[in-house]
C-alpha atoms as a PDB file:
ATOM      1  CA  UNK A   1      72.808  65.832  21.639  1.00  0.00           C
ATOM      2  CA  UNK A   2      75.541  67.603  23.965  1.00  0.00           C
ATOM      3  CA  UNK A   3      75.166  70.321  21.658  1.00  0.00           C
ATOM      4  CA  UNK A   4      71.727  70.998  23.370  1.00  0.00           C
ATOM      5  CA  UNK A   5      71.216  72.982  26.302  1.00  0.00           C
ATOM      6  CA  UNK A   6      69.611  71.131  29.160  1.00  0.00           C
ATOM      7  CA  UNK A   7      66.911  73.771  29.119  1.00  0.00           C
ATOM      8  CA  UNK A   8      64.893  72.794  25.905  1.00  0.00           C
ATOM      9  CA  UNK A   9      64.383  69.294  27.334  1.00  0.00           C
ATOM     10  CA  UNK A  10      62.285  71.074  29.545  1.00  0.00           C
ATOM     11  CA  UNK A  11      60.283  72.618  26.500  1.00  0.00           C
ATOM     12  CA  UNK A  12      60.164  69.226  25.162  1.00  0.00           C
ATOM     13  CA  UNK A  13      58.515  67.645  27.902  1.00  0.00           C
ATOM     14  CA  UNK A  14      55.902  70.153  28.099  1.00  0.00           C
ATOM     15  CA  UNK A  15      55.322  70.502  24.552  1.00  0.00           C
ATOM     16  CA  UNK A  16      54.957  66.510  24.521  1.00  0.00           C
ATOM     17  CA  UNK A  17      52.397  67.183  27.229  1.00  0.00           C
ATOM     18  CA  UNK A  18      50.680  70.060  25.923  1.00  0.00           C
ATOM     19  CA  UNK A  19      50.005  67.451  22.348  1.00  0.00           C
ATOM     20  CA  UNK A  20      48.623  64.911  24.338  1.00  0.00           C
ATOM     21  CA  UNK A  21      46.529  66.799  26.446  1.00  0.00           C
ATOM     22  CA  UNK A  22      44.976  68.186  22.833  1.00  0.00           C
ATOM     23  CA  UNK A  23      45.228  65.056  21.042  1.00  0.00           C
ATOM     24  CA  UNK A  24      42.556  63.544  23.741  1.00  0.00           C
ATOM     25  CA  UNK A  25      40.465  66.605  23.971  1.00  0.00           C
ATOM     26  CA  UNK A  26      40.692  69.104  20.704  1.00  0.00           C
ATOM     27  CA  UNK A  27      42.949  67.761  18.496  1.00  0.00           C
ATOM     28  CA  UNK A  28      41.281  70.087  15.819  1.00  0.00           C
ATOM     29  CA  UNK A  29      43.657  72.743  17.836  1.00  0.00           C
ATOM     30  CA  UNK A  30      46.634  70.973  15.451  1.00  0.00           C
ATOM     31  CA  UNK A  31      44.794  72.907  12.460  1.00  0.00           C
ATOM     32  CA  UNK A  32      44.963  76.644  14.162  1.00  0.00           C
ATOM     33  CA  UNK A  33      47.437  78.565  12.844  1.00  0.00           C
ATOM     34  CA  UNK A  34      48.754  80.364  16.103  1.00  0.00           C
ATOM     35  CA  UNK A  35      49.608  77.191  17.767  1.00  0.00           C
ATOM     36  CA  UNK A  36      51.148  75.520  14.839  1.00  0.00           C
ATOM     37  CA  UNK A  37      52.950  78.701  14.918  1.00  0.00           C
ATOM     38  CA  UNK A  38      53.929  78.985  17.996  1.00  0.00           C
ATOM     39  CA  UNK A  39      55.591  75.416  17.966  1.00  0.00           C
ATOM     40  CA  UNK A  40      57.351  77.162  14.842  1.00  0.00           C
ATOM     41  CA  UNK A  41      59.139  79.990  16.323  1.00  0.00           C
ATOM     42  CA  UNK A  42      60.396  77.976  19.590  1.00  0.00           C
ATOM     43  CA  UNK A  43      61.503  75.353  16.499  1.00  0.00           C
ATOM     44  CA  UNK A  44      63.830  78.388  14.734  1.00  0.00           C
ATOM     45  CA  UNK A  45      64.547  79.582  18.172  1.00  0.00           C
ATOM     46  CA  UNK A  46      66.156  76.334  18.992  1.00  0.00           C
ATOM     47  CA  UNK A  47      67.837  75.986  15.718  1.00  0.00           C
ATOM     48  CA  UNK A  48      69.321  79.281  16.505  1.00  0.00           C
ATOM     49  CA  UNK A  49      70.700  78.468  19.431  1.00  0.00           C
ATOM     50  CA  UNK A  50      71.990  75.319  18.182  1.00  0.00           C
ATOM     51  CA  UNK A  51      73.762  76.801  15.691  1.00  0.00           C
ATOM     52  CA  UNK A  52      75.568  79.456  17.821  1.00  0.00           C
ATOM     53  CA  UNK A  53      76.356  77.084  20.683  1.00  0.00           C
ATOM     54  CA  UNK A  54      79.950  76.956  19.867  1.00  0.00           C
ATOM     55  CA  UNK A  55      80.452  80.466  18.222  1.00  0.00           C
ATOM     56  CA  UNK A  56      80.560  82.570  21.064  1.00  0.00           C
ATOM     57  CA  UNK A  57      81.513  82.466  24.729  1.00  0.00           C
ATOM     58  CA  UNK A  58      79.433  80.037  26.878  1.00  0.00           C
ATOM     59  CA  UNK A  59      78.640  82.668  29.349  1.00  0.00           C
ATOM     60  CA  UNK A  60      77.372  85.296  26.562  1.00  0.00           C
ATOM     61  CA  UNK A  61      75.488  81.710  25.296  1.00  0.00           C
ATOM     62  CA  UNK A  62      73.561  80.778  28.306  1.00  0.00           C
ATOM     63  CA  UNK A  63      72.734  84.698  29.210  1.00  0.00           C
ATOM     64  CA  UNK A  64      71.286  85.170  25.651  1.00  0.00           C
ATOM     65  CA  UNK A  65      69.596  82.313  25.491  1.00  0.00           C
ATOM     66  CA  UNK A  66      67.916  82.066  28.954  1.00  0.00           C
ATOM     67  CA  UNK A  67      66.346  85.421  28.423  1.00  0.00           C
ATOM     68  CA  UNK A  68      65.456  84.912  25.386  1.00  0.00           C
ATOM     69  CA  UNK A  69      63.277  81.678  26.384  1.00  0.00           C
ATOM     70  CA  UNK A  70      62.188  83.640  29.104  1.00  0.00           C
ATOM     71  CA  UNK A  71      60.624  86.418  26.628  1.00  0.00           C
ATOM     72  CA  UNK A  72      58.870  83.630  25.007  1.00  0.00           C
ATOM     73  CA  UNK A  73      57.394  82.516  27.704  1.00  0.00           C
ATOM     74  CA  UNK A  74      54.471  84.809  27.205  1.00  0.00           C
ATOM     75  CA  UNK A  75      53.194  82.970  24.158  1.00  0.00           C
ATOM     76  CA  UNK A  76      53.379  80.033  26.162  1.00  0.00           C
ATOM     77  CA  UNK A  77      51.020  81.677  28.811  1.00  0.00           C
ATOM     78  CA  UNK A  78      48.440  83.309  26.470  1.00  0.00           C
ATOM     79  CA  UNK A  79      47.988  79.478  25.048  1.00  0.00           C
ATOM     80  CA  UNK A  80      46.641  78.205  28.066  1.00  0.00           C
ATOM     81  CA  UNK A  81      43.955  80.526  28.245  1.00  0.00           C
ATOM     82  CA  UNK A  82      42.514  78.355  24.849  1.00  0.00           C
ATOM     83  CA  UNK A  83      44.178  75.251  26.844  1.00  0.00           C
ATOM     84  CA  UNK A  84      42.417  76.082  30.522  1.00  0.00           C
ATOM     85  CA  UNK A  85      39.244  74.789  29.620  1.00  0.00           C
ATOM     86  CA  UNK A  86      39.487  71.516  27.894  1.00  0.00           C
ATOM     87  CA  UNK A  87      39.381  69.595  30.397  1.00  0.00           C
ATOM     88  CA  UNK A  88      37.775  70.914  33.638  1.00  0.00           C
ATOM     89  CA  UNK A  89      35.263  74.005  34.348  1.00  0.00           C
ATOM     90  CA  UNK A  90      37.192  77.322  35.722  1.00  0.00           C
ATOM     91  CA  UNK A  91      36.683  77.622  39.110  1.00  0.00           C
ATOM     92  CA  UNK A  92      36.652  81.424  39.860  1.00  0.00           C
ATOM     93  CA  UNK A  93      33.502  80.839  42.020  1.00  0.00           C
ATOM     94  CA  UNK A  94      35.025  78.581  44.022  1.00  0.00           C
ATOM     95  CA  UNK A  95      38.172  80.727  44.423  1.00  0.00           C
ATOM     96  CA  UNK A  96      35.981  84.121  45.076  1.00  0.00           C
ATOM     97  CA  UNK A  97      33.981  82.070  47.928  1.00  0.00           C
ATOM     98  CA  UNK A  98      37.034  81.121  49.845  1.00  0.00           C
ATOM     99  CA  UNK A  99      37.943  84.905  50.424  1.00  0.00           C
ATOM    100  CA  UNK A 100      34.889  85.968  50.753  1.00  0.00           C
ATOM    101  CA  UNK A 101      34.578  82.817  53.743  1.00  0.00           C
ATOM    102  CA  UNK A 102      38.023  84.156  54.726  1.00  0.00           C
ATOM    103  CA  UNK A 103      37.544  88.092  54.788  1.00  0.00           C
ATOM    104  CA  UNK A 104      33.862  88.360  54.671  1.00  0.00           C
ATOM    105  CA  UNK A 105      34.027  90.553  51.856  1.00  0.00           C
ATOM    106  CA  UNK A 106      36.207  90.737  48.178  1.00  0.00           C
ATOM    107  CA  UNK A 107      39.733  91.554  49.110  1.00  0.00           C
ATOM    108  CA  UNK A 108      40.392  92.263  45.161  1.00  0.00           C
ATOM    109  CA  UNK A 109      37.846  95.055  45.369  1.00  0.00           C
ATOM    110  CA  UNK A 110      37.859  96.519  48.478  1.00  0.00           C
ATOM    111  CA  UNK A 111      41.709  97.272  48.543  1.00  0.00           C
ATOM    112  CA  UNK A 112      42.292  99.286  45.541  1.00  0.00           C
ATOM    113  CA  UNK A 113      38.426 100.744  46.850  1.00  0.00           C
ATOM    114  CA  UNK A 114      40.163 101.721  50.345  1.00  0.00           C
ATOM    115  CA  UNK A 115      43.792 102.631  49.430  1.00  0.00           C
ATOM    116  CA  UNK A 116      42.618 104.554  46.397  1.00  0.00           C
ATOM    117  CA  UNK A 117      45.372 107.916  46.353  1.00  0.00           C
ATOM    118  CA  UNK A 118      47.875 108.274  43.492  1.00  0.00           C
ATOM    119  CA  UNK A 119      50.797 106.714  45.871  1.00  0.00           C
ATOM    120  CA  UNK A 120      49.074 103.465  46.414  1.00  0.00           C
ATOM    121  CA  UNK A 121      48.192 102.687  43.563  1.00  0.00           C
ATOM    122  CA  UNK A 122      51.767 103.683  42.201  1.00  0.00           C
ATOM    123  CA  UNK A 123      53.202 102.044  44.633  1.00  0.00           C
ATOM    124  CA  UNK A 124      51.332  98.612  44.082  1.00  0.00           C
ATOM    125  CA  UNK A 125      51.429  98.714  40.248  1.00  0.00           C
ATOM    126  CA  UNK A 126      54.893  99.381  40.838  1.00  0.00           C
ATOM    127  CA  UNK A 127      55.436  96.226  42.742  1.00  0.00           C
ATOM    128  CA  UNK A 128      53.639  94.134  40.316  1.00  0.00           C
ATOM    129  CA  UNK A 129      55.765  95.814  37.303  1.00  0.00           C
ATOM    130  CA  UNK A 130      58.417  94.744  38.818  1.00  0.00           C
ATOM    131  CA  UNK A 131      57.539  91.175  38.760  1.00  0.00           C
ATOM    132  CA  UNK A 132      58.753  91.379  34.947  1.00  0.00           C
ATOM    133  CA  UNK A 133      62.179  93.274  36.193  1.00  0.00           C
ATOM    134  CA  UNK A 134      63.258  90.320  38.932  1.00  0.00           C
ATOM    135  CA  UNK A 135      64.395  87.448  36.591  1.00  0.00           C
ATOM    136  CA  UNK A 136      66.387  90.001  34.729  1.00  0.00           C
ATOM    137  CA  UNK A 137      67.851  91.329  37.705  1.00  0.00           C
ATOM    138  CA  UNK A 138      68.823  87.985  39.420  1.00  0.00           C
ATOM    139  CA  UNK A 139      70.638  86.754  35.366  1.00  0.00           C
ATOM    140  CA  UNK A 140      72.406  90.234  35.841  1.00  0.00           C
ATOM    141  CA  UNK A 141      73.776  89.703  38.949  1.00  0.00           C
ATOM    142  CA  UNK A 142      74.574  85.643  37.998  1.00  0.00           C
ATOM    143  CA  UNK A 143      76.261  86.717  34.646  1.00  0.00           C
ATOM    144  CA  UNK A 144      78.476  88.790  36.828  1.00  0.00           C
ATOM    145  CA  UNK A 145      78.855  87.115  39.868  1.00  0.00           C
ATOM    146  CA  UNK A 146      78.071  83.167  38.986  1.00  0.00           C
ATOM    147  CA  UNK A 147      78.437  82.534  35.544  1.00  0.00           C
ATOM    148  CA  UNK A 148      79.256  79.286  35.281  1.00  0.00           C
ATOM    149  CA  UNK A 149      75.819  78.521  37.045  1.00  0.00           C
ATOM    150  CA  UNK A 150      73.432  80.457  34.018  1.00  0.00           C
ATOM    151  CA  UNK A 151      72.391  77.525  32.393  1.00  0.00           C
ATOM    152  CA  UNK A 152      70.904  76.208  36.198  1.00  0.00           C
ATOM    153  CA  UNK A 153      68.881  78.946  37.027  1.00  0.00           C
ATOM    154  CA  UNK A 154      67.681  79.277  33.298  1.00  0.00           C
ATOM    155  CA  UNK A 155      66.489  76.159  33.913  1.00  0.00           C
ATOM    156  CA  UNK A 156      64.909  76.585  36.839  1.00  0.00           C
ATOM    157  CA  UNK A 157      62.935  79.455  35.758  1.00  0.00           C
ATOM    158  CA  UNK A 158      61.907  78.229  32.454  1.00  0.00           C
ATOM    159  CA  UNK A 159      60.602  74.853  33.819  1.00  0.00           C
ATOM    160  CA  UNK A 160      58.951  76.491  36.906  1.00  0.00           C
ATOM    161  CA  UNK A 161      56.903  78.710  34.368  1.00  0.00           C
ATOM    162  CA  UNK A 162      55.915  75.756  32.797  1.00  0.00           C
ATOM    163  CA  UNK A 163      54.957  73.594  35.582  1.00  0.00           C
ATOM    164  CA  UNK A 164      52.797  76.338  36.162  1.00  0.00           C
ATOM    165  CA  UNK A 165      51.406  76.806  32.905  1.00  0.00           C
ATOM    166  CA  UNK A 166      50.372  72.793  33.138  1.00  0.00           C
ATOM    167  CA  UNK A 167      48.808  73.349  36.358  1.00  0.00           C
ATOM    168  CA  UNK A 168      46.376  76.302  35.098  1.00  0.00           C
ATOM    169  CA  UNK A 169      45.439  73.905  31.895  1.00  0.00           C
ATOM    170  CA  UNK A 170      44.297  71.336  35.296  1.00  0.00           C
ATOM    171  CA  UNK A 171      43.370  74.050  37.585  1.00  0.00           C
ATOM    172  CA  UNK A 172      41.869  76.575  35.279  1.00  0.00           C
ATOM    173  CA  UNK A 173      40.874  79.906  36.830  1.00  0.00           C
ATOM    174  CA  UNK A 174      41.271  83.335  35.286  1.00  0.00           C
ATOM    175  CA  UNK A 175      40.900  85.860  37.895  1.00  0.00           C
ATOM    176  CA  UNK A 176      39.017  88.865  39.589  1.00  0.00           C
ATOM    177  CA  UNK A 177      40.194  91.083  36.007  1.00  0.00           C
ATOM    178  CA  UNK A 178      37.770  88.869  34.107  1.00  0.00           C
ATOM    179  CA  UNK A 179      35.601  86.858  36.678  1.00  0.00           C
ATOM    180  CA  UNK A 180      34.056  89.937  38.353  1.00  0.00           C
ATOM    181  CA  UNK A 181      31.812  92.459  36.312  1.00  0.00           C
ATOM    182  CA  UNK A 182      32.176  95.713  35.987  1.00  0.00           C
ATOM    183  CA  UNK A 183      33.124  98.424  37.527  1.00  0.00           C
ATOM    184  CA  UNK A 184      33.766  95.611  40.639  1.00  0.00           C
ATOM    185  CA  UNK A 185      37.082  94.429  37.986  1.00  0.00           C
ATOM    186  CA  UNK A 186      38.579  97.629  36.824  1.00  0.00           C
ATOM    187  CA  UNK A 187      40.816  99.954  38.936  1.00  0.00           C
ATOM    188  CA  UNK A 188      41.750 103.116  37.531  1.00  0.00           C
ATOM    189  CA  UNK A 189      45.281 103.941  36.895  1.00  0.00           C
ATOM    190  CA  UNK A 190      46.877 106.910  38.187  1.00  0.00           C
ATOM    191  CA  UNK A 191      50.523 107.057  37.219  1.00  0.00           C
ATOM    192  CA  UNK A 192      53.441 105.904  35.426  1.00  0.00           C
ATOM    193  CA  UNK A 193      53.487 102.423  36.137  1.00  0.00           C
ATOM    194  CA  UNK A 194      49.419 101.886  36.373  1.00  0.00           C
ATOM    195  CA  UNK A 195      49.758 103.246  32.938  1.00  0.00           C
ATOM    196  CA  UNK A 196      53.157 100.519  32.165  1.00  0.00           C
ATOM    197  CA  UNK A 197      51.014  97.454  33.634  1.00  0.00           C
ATOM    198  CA  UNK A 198      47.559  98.182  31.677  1.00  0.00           C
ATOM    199  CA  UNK A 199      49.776  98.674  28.582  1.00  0.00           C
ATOM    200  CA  UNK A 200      51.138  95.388  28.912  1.00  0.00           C
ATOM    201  CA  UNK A 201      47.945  93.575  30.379  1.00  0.00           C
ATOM    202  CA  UNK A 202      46.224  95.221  27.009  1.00  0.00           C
ATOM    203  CA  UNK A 203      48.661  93.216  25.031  1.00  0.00           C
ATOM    204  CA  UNK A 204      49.678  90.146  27.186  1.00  0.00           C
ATOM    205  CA  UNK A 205      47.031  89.559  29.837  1.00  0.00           C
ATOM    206  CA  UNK A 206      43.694  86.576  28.908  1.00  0.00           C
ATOM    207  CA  UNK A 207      41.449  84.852  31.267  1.00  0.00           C
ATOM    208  CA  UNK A 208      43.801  82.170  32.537  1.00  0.00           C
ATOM    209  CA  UNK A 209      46.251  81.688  35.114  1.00  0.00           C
ATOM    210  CA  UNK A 210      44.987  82.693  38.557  1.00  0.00           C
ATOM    211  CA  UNK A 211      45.102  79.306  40.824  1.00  0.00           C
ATOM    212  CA  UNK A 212      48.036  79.120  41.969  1.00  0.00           C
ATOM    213  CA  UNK A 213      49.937  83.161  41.437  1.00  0.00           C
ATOM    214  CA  UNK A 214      52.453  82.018  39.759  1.00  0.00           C
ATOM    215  CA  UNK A 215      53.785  85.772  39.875  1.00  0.00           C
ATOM    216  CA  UNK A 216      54.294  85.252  43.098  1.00  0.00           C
ATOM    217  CA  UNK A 217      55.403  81.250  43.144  1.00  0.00           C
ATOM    218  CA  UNK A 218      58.190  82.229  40.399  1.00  0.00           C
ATOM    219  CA  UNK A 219      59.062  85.418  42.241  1.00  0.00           C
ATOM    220  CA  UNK A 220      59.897  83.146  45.776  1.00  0.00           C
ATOM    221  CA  UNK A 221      61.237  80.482  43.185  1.00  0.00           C
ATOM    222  CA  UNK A 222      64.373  83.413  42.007  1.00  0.00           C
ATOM    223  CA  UNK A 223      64.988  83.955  45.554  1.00  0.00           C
ATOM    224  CA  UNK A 224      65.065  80.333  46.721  1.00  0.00           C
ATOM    225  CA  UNK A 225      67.858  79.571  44.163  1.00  0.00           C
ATOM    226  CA  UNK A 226      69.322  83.041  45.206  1.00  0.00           C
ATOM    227  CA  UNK A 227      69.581  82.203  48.636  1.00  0.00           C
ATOM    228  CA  UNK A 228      70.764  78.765  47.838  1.00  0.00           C
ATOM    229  CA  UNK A 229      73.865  80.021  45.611  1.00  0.00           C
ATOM    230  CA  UNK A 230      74.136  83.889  46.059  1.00  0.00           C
ATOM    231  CA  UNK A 231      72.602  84.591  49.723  1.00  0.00           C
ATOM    232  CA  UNK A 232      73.916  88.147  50.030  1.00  0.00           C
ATOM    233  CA  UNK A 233      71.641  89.221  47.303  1.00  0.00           C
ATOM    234  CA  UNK A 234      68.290  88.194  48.357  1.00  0.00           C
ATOM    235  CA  UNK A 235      67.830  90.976  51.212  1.00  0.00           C
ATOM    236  CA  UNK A 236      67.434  93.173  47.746  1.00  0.00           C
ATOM    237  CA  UNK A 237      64.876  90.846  46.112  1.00  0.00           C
ATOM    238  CA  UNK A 238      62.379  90.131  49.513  1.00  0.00           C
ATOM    239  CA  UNK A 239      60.998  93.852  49.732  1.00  0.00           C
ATOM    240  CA  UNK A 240      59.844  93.747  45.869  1.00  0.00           C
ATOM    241  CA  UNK A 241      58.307  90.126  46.342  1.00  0.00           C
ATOM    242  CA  UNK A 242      56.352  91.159  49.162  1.00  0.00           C
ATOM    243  CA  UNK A 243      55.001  93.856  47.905  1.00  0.00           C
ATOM    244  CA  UNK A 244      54.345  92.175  44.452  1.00  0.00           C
ATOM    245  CA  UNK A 245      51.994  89.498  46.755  1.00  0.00           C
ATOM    246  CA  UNK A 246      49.926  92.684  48.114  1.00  0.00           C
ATOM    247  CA  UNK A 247      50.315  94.164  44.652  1.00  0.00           C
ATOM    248  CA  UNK A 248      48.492  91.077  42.502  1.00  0.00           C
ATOM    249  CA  UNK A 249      45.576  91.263  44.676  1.00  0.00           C
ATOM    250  CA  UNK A 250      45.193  95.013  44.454  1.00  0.00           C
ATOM    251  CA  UNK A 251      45.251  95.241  40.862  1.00  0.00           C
ATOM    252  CA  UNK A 252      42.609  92.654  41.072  1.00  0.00           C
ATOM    253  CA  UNK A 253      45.102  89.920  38.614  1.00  0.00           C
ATOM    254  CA  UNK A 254      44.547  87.292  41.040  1.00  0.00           C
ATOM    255  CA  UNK A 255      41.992  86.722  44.273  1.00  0.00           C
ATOM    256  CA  UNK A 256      43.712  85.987  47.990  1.00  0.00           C
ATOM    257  CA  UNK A 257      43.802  82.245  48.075  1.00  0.00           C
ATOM    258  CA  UNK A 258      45.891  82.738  44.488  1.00  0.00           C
ATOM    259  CA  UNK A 259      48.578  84.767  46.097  1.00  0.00           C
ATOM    260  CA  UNK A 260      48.553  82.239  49.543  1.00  0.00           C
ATOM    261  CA  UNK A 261      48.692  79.136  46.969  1.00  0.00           C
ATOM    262  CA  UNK A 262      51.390  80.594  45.037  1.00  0.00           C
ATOM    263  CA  UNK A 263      53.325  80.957  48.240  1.00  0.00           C
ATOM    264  CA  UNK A 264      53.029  77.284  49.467  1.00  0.00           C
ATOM    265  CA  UNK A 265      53.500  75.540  46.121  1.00  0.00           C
ATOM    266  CA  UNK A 266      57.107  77.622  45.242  1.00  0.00           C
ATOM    267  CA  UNK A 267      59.329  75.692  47.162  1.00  0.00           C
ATOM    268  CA  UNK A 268      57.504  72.603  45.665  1.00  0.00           C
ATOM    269  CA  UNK A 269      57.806  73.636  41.860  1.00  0.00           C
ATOM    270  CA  UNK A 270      61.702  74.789  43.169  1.00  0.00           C
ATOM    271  CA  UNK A 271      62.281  71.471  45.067  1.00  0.00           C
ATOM    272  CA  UNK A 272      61.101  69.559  41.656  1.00  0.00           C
ATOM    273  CA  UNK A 273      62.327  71.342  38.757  1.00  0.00           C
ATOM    274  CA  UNK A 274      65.786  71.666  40.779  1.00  0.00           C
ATOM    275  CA  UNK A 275      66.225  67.773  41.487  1.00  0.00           C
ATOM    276  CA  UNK A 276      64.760  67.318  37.401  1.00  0.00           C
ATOM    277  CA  UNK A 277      67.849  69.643  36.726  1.00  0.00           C
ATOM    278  CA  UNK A 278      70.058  67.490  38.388  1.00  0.00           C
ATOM    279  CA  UNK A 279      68.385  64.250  36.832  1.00  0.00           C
ATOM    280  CA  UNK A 280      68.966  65.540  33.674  1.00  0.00           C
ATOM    281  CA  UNK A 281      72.462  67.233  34.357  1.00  0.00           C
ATOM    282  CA  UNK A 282      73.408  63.847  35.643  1.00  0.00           C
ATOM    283  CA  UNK A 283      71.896  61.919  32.746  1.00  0.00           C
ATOM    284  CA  UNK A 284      73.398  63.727  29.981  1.00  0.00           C
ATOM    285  CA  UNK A 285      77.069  63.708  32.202  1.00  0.00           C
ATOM    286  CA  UNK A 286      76.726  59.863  32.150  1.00  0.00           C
ATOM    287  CA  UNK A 287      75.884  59.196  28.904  1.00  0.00           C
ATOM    288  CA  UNK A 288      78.577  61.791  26.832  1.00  0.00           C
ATOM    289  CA  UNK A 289      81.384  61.697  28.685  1.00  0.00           C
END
């Protein structure tokens, strides 16, 4: 057991959460093929890891194997668009009345409809793009700066993503992209990175995972555990998150109260998943040495 990195206990728990919530609801869902094999590949993934745990430098170890879970993550986040429904109704109606209370009209359409020129939308697709770019930045700069504190903020991530993937199963929403019909949910792309994001929204993005942003939760989640162990570096980060939380609503990804409820709930999901690090940290301490 010492052999294991803390991190897959977090996998475990969710995975053991994920079962029951399908056991009680579609437990035919243990017959499809893509979530058996899902389940599968983080199985050989973890095997992997377990094998090379003590073959190569812990530092090279926890890098590798942080990102590695990290790129993973996006099977993880497709499921819960077949997971978001099995218990409660979406609730985009809900979520598209607030802002319209709020604003009096649909901030997801109106912006990209009012800042329409090539260098907005550039310059918001290129905030959201770099939503992707922002974990890998803040391992870089902990593999060279903090190494010995990897395997925490791998952690950290890996179980914020999936408190968040938990909450869209409970809070299932899917956003303006796919709530609102068209041409009121398209935005044309004019550029490099309008052409980078609908590439990988093609390939990645399904109707899930609006309520709360967790683009911009887990973005405020890196710089809370920046600030908290490398403070110099977060003056770098807080220009790209901002203009990420602008950027999700132009793109029309997620509706206003997403973006505000991501906000409030990351230093909640960063409060918990740190203290469950040091729980488990503490835990494992006691019991092998």
């Amino acid at each position: 057991m010492k052999n294991i990195s803390i991190i897959w206990f977090s996998l475990l728990f969710y995975f053991c959460g994920i079962e029951l919530v399908v056991l009680f609801t579609q437990p035919s869902l243990f017959l499809d093929l893509i979530f058996f094999g899902v389940r599968l590949l983080f199985l050989i993934i973890f095997l992997a890891f377990l094998f090379l745990k003590n073959k190569i430098s812990s530092k090279i170890f926890y890098l590798v194997e942080g990102i590695t879970i990290y790129a993973l993550m996006t099977f993880l986040y497709k499921e819960t668009a077949v997971l978001n429904t099995l218990i409660f109704p979406k609730i985009d109606g809900f979520l598209s009345h607030l802002d319209q209370k709020i604003f009096g009209f649909q901030p997801s359409v109106i912006f990209s409809e009012t800042f329409n020129s090539w260098y907005f939308s550039e310059l918001f697709y290129f905030g959201y793009f770099s939503y992707y770019l922002l974990p890998l930045a803040a391992f870089l700069i902990i593999y060279l700066k903090i190494p010995q504190k990897i395997e925490e903020f791998s952690f950290v991530l890996i179980a914020s993503f999936l408190l968040y993937y938990f909450t869209f199963i409970l809070i299932p929403a899917e956003g303006p992209q796919f709530y609102f019909p068209f041409p009121e949910n398209t935005i044309e792309t004019q550029g490099i990175f309008g052409n980078m994001v609908k590439l990988i929204q093609k390939n990645g993005e399904v109707p899930t995972a609006a309520f709360p942003s967790s683009h911009v939760g887990i973005s405020w989640i890196v710089i809370f555990w920046l600030y908290q162990n490398f403070r110099k570096s977060v003056k770098y980060f807080i220009p790209f998150v901002v203009l990420l939380m602008f950027s999700t609503v132009y793109i029309k990804a997620h509706y206003f109260v997403d973006v505000v409820a991501g906000f409030i709930s990351a230093p909640i999901v960063f409060f918990l998943t740190f203290k469950f690090y040091k729980f488990l940290n503490h835990k494992l301490d006691v019991r092998f040495n």
